[in-house]
PDB file of N, CA and C in Angstrom:
ATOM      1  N   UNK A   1      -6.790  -6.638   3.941  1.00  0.00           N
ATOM      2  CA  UNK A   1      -6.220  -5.308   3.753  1.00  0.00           C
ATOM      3  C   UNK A   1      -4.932  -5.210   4.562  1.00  0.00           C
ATOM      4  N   UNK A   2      -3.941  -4.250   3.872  1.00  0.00           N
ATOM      5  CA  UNK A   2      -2.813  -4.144   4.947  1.00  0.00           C
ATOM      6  C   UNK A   2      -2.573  -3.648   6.195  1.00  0.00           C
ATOM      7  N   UNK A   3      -2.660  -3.778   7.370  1.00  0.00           N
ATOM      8  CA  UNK A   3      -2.721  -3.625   8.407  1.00  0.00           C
ATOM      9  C   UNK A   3      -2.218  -2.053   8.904  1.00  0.00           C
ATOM     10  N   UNK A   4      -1.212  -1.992   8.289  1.00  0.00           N
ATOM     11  CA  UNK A   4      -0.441  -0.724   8.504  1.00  0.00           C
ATOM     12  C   UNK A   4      -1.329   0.544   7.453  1.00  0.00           C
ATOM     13  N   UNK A   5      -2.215  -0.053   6.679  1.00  0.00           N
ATOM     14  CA  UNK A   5      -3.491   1.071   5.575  1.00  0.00           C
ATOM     15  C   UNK A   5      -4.155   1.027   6.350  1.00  0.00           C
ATOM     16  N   UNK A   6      -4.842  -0.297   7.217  1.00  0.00           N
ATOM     17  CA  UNK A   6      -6.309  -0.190   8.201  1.00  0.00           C
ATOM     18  C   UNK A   6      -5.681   0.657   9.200  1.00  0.00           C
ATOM     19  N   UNK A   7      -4.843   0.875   9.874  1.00  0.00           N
ATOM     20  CA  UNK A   7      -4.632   1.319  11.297  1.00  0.00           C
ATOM     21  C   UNK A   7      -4.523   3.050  10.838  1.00  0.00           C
ATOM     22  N   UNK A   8      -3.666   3.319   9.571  1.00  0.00           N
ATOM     23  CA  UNK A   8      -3.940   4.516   9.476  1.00  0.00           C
ATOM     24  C   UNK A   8      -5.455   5.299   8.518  1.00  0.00           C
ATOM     25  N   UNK A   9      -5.879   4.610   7.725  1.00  0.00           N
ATOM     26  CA  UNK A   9      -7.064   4.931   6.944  1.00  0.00           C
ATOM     27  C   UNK A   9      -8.019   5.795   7.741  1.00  0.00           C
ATOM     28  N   UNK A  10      -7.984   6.967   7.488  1.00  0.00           N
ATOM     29  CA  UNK A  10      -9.147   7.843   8.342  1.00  0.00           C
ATOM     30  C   UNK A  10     -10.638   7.524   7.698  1.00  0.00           C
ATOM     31  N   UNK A  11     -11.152   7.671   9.028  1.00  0.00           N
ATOM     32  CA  UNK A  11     -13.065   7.230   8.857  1.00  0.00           C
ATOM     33  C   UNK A  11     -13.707   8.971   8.886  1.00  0.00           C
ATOM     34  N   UNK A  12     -14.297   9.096   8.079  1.00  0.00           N
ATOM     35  CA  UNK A  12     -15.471  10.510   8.335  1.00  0.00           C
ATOM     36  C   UNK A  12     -16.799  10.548   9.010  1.00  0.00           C
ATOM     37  N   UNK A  13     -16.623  11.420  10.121  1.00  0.00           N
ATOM     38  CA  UNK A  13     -18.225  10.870  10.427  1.00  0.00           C
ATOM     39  C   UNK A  13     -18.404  12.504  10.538  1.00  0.00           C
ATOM     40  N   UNK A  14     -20.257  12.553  10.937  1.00  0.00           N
ATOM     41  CA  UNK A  14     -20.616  13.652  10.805  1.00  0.00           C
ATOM     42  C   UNK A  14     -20.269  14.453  12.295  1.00  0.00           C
ATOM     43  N   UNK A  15     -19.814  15.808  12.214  1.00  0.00           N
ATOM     44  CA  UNK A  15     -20.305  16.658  13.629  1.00  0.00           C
ATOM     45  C   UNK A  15     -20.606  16.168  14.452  1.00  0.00           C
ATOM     46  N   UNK A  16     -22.234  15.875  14.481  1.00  0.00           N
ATOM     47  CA  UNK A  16     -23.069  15.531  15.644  1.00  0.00           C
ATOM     48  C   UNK A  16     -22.650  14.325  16.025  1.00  0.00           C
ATOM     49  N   UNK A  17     -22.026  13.517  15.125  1.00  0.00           N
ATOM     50  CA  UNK A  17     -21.938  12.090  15.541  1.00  0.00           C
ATOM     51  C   UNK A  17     -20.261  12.105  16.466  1.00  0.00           C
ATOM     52  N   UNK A  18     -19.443  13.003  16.104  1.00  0.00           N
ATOM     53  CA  UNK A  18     -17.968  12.799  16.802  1.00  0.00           C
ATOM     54  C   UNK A  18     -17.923  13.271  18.087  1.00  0.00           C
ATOM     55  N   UNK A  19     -19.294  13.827  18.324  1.00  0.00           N
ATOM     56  CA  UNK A  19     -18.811  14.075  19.760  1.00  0.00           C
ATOM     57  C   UNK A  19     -18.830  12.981  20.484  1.00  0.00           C
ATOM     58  N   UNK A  20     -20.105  12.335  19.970  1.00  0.00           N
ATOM     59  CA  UNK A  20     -20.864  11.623  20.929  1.00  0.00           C
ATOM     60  C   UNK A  20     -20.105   9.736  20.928  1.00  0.00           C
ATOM     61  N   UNK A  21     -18.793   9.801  19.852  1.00  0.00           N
ATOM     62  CA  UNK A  21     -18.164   8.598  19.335  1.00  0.00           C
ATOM     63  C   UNK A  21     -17.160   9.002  20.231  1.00  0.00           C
ATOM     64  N   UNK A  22     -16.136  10.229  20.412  1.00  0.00           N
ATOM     65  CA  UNK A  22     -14.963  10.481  20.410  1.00  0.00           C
ATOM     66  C   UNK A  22     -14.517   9.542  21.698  1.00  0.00           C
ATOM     67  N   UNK A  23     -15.049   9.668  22.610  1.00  0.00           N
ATOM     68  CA  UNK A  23     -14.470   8.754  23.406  1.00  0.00           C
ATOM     69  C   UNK A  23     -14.253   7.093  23.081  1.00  0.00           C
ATOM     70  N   UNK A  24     -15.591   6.253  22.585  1.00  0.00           N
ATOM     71  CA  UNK A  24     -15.737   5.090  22.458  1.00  0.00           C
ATOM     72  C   UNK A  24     -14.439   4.725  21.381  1.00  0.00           C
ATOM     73  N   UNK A  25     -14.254   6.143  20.001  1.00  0.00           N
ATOM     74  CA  UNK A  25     -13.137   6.070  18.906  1.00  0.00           C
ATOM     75  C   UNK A  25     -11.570   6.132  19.734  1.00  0.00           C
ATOM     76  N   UNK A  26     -11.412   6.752  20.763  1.00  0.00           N
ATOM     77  CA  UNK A  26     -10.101   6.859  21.283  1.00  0.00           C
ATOM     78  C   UNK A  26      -9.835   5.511  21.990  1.00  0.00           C
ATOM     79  N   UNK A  27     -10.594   4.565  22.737  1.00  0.00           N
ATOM     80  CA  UNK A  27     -10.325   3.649  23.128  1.00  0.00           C
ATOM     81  C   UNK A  27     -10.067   2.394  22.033  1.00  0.00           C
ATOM     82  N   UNK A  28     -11.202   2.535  20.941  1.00  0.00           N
ATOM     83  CA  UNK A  28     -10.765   1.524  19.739  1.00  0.00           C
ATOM     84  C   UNK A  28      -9.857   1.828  19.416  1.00  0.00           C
ATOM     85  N   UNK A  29      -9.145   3.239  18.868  1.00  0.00           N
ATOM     86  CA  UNK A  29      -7.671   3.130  18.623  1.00  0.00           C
ATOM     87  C   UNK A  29      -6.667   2.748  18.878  1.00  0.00           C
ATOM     88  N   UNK A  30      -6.811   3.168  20.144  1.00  0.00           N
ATOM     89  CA  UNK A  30      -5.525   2.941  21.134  1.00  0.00           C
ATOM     90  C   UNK A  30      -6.024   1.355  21.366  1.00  0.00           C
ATOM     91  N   UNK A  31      -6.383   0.399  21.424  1.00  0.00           N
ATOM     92  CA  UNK A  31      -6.410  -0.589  21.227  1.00  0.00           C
ATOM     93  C   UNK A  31      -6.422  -1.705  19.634  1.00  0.00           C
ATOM     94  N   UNK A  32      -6.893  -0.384  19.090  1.00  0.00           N
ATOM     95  CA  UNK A  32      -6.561  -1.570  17.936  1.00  0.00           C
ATOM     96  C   UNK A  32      -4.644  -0.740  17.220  1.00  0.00           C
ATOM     97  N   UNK A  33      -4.106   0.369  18.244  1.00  0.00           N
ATOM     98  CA  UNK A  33      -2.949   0.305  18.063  1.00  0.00           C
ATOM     99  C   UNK A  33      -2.457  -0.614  18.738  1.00  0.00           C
ATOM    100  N   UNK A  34      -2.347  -1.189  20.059  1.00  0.00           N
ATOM    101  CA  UNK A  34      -1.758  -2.097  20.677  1.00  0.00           C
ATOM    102  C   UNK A  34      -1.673  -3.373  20.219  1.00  0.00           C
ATOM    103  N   UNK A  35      -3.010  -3.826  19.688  1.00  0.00           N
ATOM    104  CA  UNK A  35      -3.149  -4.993  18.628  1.00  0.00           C
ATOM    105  C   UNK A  35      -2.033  -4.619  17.203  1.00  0.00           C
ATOM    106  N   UNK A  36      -2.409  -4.113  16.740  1.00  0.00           N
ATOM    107  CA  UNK A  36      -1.083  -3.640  15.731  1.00  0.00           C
ATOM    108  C   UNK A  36       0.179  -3.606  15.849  1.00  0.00           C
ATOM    109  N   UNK A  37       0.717  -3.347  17.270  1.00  0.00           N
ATOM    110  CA  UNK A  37       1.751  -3.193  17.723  1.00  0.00           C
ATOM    111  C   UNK A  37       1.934  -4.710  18.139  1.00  0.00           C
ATOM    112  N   UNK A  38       1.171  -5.023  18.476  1.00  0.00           N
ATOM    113  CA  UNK A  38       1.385  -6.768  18.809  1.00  0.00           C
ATOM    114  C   UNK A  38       2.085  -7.896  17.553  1.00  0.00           C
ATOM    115  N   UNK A  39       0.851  -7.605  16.666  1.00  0.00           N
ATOM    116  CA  UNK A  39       1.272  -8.207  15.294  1.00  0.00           C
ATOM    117  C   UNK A  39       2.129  -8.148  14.758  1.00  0.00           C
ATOM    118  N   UNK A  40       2.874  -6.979  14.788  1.00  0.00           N
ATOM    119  CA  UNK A  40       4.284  -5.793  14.320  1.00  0.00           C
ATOM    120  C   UNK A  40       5.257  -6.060  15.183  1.00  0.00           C
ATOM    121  N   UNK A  41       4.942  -6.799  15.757  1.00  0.00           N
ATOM    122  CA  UNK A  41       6.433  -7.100  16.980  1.00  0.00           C
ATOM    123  C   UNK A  41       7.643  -8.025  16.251  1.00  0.00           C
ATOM    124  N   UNK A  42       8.709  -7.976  16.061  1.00  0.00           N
ATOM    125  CA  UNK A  42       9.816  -8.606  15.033  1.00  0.00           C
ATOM    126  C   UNK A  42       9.704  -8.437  13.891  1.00  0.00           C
ATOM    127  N   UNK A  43       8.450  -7.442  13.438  1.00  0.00           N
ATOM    128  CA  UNK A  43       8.603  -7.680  11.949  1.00  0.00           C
ATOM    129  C   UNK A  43       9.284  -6.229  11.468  1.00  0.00           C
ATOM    130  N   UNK A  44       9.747  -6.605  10.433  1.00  0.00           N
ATOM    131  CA  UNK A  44      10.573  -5.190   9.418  1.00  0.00           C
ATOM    132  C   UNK A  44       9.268  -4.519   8.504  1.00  0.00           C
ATOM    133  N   UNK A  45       8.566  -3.157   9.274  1.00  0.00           N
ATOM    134  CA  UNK A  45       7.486  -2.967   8.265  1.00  0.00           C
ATOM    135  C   UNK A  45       8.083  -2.312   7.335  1.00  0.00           C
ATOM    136  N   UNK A  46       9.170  -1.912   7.119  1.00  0.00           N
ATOM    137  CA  UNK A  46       9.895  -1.233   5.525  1.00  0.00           C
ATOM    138  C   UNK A  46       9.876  -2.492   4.687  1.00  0.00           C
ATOM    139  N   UNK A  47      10.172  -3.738   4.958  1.00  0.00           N
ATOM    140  CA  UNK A  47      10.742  -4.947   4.436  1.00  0.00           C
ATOM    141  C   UNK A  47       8.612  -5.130   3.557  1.00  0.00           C
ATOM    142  N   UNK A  48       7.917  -5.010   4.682  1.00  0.00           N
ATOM    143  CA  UNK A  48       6.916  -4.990   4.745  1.00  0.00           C
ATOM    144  C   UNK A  48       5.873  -4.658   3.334  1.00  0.00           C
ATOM    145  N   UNK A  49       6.674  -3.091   3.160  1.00  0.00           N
ATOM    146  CA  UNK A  49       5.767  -2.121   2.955  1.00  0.00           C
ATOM    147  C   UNK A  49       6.658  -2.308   1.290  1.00  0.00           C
ATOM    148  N   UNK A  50       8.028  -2.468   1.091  1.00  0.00           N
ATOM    149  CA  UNK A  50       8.765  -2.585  -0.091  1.00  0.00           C
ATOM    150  C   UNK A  50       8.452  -4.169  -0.786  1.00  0.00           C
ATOM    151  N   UNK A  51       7.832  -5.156   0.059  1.00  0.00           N
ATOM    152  CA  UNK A  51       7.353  -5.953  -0.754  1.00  0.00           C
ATOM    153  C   UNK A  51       6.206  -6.068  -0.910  1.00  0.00           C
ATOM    154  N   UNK A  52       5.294  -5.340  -0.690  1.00  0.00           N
ATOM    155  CA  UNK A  52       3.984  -5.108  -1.099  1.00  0.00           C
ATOM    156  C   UNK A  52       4.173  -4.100  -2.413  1.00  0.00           C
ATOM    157  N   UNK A  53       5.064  -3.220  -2.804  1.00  0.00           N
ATOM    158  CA  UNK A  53       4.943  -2.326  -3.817  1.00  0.00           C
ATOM    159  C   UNK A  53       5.728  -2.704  -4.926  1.00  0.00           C
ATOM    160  N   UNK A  54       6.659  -4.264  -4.352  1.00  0.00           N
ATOM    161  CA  UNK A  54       8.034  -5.218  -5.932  1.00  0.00           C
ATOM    162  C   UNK A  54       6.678  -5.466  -6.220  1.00  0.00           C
ATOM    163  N   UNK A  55       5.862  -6.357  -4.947  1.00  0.00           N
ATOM    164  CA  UNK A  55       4.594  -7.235  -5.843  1.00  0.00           C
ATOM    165  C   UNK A  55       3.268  -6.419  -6.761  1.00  0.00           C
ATOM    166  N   UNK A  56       2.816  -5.245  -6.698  1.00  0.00           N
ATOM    167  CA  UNK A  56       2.057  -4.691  -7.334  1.00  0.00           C
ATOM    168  C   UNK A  56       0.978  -4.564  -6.548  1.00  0.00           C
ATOM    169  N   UNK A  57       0.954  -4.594  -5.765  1.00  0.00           N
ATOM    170  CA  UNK A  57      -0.412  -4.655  -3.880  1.00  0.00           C
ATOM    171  C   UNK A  57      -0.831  -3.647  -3.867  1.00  0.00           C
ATOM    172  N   UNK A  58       0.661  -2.698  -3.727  1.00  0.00           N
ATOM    173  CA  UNK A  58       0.619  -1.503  -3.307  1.00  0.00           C
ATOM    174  C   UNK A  58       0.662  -0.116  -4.307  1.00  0.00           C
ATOM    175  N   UNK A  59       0.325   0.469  -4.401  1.00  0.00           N
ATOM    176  CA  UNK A  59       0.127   1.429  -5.944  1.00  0.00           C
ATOM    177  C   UNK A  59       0.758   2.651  -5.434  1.00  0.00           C
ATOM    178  N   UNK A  60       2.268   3.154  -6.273  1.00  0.00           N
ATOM    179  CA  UNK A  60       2.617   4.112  -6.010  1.00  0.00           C
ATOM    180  C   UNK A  60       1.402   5.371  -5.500  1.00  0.00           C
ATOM    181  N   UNK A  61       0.900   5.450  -5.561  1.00  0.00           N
ATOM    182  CA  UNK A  61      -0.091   6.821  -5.258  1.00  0.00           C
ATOM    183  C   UNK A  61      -0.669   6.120  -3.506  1.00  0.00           C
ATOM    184  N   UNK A  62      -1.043   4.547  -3.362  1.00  0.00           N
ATOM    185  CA  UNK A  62      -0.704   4.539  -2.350  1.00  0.00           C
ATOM    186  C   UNK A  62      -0.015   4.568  -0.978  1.00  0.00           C
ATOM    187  N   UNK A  63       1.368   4.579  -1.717  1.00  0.00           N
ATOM    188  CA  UNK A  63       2.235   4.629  -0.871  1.00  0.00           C
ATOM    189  C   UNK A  63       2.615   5.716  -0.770  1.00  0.00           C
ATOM    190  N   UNK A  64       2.513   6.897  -1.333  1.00  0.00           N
ATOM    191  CA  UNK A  64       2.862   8.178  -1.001  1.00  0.00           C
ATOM    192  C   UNK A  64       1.912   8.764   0.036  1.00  0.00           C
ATOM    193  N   UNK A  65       0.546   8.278  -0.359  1.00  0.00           N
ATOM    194  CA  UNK A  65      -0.547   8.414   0.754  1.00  0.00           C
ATOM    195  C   UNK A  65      -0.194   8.050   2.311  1.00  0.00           C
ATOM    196  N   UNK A  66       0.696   6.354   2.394  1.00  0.00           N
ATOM    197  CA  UNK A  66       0.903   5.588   3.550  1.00  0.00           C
ATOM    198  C   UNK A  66       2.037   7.155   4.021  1.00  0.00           C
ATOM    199  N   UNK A  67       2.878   8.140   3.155  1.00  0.00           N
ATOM    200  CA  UNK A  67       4.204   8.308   3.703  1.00  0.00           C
ATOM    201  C   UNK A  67       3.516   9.749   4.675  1.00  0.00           C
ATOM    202  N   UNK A  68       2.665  10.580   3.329  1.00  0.00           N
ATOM    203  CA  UNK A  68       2.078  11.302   4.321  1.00  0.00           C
ATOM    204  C   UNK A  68       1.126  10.962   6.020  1.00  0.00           C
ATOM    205  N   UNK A  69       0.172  10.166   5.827  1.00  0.00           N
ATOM    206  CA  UNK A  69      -0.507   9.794   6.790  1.00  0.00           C
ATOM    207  C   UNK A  69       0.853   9.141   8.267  1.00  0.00           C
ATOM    208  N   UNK A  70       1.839   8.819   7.687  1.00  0.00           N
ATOM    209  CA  UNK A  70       3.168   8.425   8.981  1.00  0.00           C
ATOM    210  C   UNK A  70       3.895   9.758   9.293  1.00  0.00           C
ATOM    211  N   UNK A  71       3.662  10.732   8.207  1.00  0.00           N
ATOM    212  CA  UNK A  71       4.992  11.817   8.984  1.00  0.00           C
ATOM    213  C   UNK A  71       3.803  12.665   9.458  1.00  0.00           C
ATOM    214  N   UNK A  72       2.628  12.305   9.056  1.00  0.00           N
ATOM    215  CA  UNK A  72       1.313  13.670   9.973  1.00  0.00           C
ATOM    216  C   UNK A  72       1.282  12.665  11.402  1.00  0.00           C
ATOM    217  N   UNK A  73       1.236  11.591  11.281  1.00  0.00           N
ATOM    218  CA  UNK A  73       1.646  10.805  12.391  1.00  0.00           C
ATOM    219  C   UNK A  73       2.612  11.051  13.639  1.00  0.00           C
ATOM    220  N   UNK A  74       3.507  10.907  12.955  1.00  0.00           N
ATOM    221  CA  UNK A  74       5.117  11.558  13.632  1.00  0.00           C
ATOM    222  C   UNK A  74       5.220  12.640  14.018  1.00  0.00           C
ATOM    223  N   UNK A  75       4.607  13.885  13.622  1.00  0.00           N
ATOM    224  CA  UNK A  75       4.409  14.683  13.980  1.00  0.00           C
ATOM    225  C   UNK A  75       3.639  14.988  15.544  1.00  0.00           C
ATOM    226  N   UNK A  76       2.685  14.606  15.197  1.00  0.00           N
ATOM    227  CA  UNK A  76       1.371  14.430  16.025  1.00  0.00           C
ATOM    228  C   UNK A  76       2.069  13.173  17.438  1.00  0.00           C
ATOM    229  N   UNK A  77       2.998  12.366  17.450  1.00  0.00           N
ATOM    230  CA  UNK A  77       3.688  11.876  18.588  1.00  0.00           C
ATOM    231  C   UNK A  77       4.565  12.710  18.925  1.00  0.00           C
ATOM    232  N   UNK A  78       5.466  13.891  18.519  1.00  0.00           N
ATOM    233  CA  UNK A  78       6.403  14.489  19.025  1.00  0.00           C
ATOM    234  C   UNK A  78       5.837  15.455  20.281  1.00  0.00           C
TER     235      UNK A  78
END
């Protein structure tokens, strides 16, 4: 799967269960962002993300998905 779909792809869990995850989930993130950020080091993810969608990988409806989930992103870092 594409790395930059896994890192943003939201998981649902129930109520009772997020309390009792939220911490153990903030440390997997923030680590499997750093891992991401590792992998992503020199690379062009536009270069990335535009040849996954010449080749047919990527399905317009997904990539509008990838654009929202980066500017709710962007947001959410400002």
């Amino acid at each position: 799967m594409n790395p930059i779909m896994s890192m943003l792809r939201s998981k649902s869990n129930s109520s009772s269960q997020q309390n009792s995850k939220s911490t153990e989930q903030s440390g997997n993130v923030l680590s499997e962002f750093a891992q991401f950020k590792k992998n992503m080091q020199g690379k062009d993810a536009k270069a990335i993300i535009d040849g996954l969608r010449a080749s047919g990988r990527m399905s317009e409806q997904q990539y509008q998905q990838l654009l929202k989930k980066a500017k709710d992103l962007e947001a959410f870092l400002k």
